[in-house]
Protein backbone atom coordinates (compact mmCIF):
# COMPACT_ATOMS: atom_id res chain seq x y z
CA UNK A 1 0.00 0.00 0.00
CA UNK A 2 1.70 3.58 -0.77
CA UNK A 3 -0.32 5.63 1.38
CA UNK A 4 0.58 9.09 0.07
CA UNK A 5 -0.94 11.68 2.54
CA UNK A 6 -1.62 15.37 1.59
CA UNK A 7 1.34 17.72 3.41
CA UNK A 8 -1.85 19.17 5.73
CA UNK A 9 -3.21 16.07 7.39
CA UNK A 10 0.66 14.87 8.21
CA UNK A 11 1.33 18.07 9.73
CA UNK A 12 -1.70 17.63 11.68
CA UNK A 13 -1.71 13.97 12.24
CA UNK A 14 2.28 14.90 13.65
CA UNK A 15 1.04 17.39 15.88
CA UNK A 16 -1.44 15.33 17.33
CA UNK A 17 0.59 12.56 18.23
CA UNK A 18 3.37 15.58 19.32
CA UNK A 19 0.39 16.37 21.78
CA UNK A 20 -0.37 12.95 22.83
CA UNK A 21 3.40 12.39 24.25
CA UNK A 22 3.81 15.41 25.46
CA UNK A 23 0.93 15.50 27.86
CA UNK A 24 3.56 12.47 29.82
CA UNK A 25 5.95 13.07 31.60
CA UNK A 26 9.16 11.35 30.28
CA UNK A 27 12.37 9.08 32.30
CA UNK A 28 14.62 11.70 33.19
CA UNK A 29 17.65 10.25 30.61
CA UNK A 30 14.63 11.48 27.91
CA UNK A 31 16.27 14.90 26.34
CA UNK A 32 13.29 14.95 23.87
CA UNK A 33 11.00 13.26 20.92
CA UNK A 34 10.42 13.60 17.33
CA UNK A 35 7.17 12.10 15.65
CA UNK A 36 7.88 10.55 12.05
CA UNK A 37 5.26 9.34 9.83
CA UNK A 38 6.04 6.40 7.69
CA UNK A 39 5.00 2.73 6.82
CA UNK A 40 6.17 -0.50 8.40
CA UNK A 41 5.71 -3.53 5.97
CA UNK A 42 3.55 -1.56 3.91
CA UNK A 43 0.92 -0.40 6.36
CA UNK A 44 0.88 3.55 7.67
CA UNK A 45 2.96 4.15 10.76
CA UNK A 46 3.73 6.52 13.06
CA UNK A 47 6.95 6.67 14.75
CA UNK A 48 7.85 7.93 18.09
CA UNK A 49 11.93 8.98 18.31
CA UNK A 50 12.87 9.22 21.63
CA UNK A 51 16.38 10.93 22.08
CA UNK A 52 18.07 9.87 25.19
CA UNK A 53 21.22 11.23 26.95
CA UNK A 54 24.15 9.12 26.48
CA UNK A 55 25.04 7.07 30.01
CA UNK A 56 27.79 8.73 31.84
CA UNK A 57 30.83 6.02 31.35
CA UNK A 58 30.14 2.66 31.72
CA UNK A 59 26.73 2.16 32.69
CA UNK A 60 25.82 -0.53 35.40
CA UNK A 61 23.97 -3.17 35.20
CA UNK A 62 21.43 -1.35 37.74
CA UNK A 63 21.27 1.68 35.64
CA UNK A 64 20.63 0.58 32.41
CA UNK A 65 18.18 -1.67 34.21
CA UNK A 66 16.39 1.46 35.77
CA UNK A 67 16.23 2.79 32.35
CA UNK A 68 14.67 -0.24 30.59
CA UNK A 69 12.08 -0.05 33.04
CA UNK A 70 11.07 3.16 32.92
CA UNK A 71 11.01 3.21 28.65
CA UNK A 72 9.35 -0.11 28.86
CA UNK A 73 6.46 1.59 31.40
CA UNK A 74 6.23 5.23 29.76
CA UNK A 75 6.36 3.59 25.90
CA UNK A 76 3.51 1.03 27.00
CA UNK A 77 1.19 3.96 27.97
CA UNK A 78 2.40 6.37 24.98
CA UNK A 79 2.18 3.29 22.45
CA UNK A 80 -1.65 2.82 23.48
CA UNK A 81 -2.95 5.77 23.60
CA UNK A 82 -1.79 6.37 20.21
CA UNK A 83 -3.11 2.86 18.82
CA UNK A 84 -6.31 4.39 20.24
CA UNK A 85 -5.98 8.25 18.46
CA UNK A 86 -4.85 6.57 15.40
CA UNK A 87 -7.07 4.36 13.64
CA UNK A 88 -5.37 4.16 10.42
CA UNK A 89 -1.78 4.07 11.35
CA UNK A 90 0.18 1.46 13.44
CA UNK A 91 2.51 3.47 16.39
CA UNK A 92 6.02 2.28 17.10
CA UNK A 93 9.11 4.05 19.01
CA UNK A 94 12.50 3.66 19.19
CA UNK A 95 15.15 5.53 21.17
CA UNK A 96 18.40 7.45 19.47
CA UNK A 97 21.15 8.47 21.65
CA UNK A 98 21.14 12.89 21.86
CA UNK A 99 23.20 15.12 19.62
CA UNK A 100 25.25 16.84 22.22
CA UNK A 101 25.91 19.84 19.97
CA UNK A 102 21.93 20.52 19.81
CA UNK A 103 20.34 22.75 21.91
């Protein structure tokens, strides 16, 4: 299916979803998020990018742990309540490490 969408209803369809996350509050090693639109195996998606600040040297076994858990808990309730808002497009997510030269 190539879903080609009008440049209007993605900008709106982004800012919805921007909404949506936004109204949570993110882990603390969350720097910020980026809403994509796209297609997984042919079917309309939506794609949450969380950036995440890089772990301070070697991260411990308890920290990265901590981390998991809070993505896995935060993601769960993002993830749904966008299955919900979005009818026609499936919602994924995926975390990126931060730029350090933005902002």
């Amino acid at each position: 299916m190539n879903d080609v969408r009008p440049p209007v209803r993605a900008a709106q369809e982004i800012a919805r979803a921007r909404e949506i996350v936004a109204r949570h509050e993110l882990p603390d090693f969350i720097t910020g998020f980026e809403i994509e639109l796209g297609e997984m195996e042919g079917e309309p998606a939506l794609y949450v990018v969380y950036s995440a600040a890089p772990f301070d040297g070697a991260p411990g076994q308890d920290e990265i742990l901590r981390r998991a858990e809070a993505y896995g808990q935060i993601d769960h309730v993002i993830l749904t309540e966008l299955l919900h808002a979005f009818e026609d497009r499936l919602p994924y997510s995926k975390i990126v490490r931060a730029d350090p030269s933005a902002g």
